[in-house]
Each structure stands twice: as structure tokens, then as C-alpha cells.
N, C-alpha and C. Protein backbone atom coordinates (compact mmCIF):
# COMPACT_ATOMS: atom_id res chain seq x y z
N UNK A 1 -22.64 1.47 4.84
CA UNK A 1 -21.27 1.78 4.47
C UNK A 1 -20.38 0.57 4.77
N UNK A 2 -19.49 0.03 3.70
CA UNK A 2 -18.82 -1.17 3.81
C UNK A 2 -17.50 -0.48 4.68
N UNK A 3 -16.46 -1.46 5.64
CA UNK A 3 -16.05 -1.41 6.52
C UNK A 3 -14.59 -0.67 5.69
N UNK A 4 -13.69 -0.04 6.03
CA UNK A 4 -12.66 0.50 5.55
C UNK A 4 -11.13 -0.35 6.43
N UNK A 5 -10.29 -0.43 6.07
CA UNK A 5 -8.94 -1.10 6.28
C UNK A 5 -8.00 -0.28 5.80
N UNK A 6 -6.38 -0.55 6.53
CA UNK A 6 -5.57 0.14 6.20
C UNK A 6 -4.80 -0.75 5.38
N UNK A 7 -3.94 -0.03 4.41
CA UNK A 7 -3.14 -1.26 3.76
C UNK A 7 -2.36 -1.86 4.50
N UNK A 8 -2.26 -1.61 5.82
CA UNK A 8 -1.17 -2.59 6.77
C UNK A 8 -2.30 -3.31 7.24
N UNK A 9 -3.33 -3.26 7.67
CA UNK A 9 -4.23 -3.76 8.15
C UNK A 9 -3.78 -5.42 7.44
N UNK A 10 -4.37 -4.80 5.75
CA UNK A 10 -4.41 -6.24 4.63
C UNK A 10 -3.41 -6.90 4.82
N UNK A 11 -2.03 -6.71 5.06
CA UNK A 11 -0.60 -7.01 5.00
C UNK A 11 -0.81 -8.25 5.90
N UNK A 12 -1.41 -8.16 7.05
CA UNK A 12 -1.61 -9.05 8.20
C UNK A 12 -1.96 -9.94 7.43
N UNK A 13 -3.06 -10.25 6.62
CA UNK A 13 -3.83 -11.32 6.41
C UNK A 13 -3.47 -12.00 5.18
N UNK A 14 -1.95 -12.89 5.42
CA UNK A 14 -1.48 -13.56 4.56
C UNK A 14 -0.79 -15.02 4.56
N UNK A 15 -1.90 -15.57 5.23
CA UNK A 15 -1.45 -16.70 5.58
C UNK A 15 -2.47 -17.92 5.06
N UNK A 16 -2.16 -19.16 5.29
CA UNK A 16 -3.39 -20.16 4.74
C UNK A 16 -4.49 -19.98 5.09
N UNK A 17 -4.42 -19.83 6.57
CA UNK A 17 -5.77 -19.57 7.13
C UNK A 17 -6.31 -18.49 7.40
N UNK A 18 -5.53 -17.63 6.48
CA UNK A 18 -6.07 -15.69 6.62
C UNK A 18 -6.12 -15.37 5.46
N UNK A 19 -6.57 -14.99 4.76
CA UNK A 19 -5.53 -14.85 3.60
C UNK A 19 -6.76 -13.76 2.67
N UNK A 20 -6.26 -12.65 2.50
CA UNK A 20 -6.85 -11.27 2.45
C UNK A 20 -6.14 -11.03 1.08
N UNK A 21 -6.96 -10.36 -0.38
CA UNK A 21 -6.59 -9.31 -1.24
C UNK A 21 -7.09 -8.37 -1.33
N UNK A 22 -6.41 -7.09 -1.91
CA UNK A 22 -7.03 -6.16 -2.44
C UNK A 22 -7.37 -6.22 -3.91
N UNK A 23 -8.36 -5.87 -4.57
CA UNK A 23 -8.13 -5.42 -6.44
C UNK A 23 -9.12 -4.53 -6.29
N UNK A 24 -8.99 -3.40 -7.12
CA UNK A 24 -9.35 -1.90 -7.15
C UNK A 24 -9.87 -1.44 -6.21
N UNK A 25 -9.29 -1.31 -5.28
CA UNK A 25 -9.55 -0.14 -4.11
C UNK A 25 -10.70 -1.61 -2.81
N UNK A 26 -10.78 -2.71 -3.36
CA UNK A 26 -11.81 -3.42 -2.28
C UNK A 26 -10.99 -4.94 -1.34
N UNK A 27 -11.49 -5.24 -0.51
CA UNK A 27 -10.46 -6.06 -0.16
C UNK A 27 -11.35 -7.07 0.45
N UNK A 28 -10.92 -8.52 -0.35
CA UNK A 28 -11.51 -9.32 -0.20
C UNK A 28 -11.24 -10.65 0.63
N UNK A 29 -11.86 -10.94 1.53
CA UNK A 29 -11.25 -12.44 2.16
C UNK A 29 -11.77 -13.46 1.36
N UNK A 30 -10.13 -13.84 0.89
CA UNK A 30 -10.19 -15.35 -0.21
C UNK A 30 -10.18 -16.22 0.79
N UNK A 31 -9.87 -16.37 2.03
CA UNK A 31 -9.50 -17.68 2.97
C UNK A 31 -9.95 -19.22 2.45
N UNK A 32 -11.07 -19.19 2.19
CA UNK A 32 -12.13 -20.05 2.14
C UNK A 32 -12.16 -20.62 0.57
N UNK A 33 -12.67 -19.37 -0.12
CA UNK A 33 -12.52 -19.34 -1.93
C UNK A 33 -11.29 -20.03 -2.04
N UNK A 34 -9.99 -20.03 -1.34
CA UNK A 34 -8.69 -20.59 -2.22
C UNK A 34 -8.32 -22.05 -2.35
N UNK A 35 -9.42 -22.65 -1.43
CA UNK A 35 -9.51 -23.70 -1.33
C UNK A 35 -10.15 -24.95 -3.25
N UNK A 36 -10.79 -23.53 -3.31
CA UNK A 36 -11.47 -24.29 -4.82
C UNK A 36 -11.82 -23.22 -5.76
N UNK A 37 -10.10 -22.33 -5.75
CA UNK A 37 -10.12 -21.28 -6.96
C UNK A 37 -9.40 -22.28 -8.27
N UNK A 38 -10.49 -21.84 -9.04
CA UNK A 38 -8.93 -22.74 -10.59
C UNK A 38 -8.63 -22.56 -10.36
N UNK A 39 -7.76 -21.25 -10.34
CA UNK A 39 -6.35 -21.36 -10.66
C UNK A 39 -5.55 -22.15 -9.47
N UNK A 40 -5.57 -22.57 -8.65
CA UNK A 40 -5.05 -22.75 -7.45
C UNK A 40 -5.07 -22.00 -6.67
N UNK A 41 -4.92 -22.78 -5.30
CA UNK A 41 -4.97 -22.32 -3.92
C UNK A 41 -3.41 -21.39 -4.04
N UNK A 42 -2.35 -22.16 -4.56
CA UNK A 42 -1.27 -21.50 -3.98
C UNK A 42 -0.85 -19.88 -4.54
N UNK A 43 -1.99 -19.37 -5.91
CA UNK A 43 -1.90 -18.09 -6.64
C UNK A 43 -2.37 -17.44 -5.68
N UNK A 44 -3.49 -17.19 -4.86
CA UNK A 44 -3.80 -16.59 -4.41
C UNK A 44 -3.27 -16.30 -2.47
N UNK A 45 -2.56 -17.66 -2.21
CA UNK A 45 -2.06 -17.20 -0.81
C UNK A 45 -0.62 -16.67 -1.27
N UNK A 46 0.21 -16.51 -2.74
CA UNK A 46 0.95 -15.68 -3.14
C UNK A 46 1.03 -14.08 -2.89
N UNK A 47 -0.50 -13.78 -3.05
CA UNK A 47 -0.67 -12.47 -3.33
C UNK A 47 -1.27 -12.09 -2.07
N UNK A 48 -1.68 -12.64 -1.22
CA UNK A 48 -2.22 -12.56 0.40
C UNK A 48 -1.64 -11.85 0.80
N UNK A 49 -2.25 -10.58 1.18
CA UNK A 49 -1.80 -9.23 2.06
C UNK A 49 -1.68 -7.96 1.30
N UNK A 50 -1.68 -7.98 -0.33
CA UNK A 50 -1.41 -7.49 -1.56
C UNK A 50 -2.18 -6.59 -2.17
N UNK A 51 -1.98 -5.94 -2.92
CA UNK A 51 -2.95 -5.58 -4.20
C UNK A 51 -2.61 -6.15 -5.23
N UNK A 52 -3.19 -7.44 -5.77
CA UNK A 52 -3.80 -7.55 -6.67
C UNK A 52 -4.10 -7.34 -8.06
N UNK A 53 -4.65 -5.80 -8.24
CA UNK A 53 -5.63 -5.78 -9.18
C UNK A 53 -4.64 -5.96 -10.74
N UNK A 54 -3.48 -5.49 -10.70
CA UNK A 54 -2.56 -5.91 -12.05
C UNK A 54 -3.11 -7.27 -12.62
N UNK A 55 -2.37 -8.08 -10.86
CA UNK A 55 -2.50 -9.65 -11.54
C UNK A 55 -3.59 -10.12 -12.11
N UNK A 56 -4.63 -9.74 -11.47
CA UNK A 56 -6.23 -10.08 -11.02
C UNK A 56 -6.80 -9.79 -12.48
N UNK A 57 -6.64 -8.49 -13.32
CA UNK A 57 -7.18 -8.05 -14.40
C UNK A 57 -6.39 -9.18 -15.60
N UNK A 58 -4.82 -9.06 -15.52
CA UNK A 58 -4.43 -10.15 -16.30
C UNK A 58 -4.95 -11.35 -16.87
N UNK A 59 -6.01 -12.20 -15.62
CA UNK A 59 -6.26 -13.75 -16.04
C UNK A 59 -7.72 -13.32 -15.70
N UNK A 60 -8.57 -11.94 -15.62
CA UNK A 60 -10.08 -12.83 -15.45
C UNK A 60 -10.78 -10.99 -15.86
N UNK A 61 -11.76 -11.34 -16.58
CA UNK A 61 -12.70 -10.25 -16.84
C UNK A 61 -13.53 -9.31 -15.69
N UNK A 62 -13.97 -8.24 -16.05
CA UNK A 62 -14.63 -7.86 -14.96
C UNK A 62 -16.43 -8.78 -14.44
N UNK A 63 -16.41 -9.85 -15.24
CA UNK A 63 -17.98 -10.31 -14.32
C UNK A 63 -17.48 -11.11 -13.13
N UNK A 64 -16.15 -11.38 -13.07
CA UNK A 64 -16.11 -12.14 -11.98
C UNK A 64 -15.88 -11.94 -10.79
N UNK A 65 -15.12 -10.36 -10.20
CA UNK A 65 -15.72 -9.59 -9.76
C UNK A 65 -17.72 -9.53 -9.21
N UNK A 66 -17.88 -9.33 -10.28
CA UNK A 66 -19.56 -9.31 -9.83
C UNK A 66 -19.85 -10.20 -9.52
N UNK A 67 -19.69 -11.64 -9.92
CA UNK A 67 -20.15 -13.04 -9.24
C UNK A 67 -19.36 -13.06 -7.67
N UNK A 68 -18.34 -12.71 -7.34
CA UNK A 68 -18.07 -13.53 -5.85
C UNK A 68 -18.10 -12.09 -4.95
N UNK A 69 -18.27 -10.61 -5.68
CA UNK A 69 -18.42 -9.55 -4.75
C UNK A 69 -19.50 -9.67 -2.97
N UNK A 70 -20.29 -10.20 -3.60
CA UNK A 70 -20.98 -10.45 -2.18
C UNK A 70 -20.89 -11.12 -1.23
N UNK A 71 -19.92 -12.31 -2.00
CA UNK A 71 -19.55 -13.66 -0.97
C UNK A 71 -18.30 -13.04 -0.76
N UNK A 72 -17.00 -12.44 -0.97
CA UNK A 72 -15.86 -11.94 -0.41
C UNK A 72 -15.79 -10.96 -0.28
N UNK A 73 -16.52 -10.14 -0.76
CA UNK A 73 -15.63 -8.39 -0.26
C UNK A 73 -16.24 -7.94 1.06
N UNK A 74 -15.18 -7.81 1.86
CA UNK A 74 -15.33 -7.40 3.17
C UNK A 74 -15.44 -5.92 3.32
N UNK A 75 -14.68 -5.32 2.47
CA UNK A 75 -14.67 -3.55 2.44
C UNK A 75 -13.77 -2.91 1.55
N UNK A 76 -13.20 -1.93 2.35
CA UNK A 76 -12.23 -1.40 1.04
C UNK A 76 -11.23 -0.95 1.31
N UNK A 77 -10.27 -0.59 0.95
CA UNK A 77 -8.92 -0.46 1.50
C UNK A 77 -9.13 1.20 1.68
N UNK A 78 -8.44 2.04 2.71
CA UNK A 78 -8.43 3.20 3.08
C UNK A 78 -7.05 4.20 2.15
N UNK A 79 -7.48 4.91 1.34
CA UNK A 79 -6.70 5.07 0.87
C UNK A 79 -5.32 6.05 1.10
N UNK A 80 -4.01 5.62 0.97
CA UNK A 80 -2.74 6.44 1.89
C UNK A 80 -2.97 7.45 1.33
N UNK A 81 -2.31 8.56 2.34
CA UNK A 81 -1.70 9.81 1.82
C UNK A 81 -0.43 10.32 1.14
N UNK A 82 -0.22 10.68 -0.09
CA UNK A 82 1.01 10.88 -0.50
C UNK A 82 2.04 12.02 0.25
């Protein structure tokens, strides 16, 4: 079972040297990746602490997802109660 987080949890991790997204329900540490994402480093410590998945679906298909799922996704975000 992958590790669960709160969305305040993610909120924390938005800094250069932290730097945490969510996109669909999983939450991934970019820290490292943002260093040598195309698009730039600075898109993604934008969205650091965030969800994501709007922007995320906008500029990239779902295989890419499947290519870096194993190297970043840490777990998944816990989902609030309405």
C-alpha cells in the first residue's frame, strides 16, 4: 500500500529543495526531476504544494505519467471531507 498524505501535508513541500505535486489523486516528489524538466525548473516549483492535474493534463499526455510514476510518486493524497 503506497503511503497516503494530507493536502496540507503537500502544501509544505514547496520550495527548491522540496518541492512536492499532486495530479490525479497521487503526489509526486519533483525535487530532483525539476532540475532537468523541459519545461523548466521554474513551472514546476510554481505549482509546488498544489494540484496540478488541470495544468499537468494541458501540456503532456497520459504516458508520461507512466514513464516517471516509479521514479516520483511517493503516494497519494488523502482525500478531504466535504
Amino acid at each position: 500500500m503506497s503511503k497516503q498524505y494530507s493536502l496540507a501535508e503537500v502544501k509544505k513541500h514547496n520550495k527548491d529543495d522540496d518541492c512536492w505535486i499532486i495530479i490525479n489523486g497521487g503526489v509526486y516528489d519533483v525535487t530532483k526531476f525539476a532540475k532537468i524538466h523541459p519545461g523548466g525548473k521554474k513551472i514546476l516549483l510554481r505549482e509546488g504544494g498544489k494540484d496540478s492535474s488541470k495544468k499537468f493534463k494541458m501540456f503532456h499526455g497520459p504516458n508520461v505519467l507512466k514513464k516517471y510514476n516509479k521514479k516520483l510518486k511517493i503516494g497519494t493524497v488523502i482525500a478531504s471531507k466535504l
